[in-house]
N, C-alpha and C. Protein backbone atom coordinates (compact mmCIF):
# COMPACT_ATOMS: atom_id res chain seq x y z
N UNK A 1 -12.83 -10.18 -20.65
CA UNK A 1 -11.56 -9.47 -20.83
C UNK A 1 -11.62 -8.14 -20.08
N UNK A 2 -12.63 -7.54 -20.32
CA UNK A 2 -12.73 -6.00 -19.76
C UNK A 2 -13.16 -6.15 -18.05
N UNK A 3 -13.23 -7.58 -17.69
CA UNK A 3 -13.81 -7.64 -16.38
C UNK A 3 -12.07 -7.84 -15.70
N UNK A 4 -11.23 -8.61 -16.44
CA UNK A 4 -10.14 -9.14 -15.90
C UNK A 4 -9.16 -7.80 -15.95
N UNK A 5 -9.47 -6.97 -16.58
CA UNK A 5 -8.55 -5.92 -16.46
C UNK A 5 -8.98 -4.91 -15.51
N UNK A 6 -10.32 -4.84 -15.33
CA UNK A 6 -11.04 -4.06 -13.76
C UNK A 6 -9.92 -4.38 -12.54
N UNK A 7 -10.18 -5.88 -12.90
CA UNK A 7 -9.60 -6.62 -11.56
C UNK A 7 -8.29 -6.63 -11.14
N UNK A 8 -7.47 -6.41 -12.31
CA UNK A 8 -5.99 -6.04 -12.44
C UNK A 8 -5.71 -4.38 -11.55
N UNK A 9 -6.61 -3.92 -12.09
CA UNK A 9 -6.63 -2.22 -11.69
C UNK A 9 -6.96 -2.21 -10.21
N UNK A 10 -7.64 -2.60 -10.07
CA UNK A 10 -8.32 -3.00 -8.34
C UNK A 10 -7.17 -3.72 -7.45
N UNK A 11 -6.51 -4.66 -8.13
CA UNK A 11 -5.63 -5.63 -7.07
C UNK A 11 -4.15 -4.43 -6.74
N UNK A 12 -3.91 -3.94 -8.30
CA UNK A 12 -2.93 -2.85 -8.41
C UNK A 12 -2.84 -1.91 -7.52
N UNK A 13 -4.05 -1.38 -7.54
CA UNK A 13 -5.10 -0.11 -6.41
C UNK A 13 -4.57 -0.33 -5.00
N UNK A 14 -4.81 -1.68 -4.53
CA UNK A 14 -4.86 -2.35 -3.52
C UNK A 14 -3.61 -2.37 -2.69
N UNK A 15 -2.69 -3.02 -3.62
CA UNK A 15 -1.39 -3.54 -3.16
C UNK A 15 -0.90 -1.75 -3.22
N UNK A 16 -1.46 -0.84 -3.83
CA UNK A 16 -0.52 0.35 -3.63
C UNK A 16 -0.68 0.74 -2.38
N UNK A 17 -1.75 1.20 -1.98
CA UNK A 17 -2.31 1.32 -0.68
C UNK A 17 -1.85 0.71 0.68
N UNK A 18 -1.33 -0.72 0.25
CA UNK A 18 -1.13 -1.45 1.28
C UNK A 18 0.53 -1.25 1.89
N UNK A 19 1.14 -0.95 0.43
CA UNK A 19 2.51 -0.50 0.42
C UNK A 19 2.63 0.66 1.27
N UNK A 20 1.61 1.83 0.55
CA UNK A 20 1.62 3.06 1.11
C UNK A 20 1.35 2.67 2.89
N UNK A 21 0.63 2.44 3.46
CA UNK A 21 0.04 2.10 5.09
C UNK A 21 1.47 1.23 5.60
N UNK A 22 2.19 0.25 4.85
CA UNK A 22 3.04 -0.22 5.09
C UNK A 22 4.44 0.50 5.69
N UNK A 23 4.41 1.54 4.76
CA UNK A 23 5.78 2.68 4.49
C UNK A 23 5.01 3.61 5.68
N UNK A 24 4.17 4.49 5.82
CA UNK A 24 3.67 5.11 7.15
C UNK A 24 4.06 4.26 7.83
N UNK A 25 3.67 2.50 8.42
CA UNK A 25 3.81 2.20 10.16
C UNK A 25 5.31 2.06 10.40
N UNK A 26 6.36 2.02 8.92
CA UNK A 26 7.91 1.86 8.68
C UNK A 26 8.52 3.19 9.49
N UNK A 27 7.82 3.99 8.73
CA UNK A 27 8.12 5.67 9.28
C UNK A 27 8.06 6.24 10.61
N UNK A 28 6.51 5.80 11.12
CA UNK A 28 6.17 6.07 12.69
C UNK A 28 7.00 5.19 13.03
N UNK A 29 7.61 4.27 13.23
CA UNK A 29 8.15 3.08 14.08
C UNK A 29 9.44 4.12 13.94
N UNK A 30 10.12 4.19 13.01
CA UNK A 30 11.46 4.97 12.94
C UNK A 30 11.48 6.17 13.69
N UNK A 31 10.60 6.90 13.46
CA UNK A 31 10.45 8.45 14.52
C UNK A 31 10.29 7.99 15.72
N UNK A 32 9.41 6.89 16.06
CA UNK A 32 9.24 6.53 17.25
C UNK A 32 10.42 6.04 17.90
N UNK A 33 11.41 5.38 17.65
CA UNK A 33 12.59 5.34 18.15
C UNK A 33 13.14 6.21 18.32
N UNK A 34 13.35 6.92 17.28
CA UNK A 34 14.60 8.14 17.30
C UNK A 34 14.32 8.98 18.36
N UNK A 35 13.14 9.11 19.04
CA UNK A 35 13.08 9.83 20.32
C UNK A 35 13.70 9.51 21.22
């Protein structure tokens, strides 16, 4: 139980991060046009 909720926290961790790097290359791509 306490291992499956590590893993919850970790995948959570993960996918935030990935969102976050996601939303930065969203952002540069947008500035990068607007020039």
């Amino acid at each position: 139980m306490h291992l499956d909720q590590e893993g919850i926290i970790l995948q959570e961790r993960s996918l935030a991060i990935f969102s976050a790097i996601g939303i930065a290359e969203v952002v540069k791509l947008d500035s990068f046009q607007g020039q």
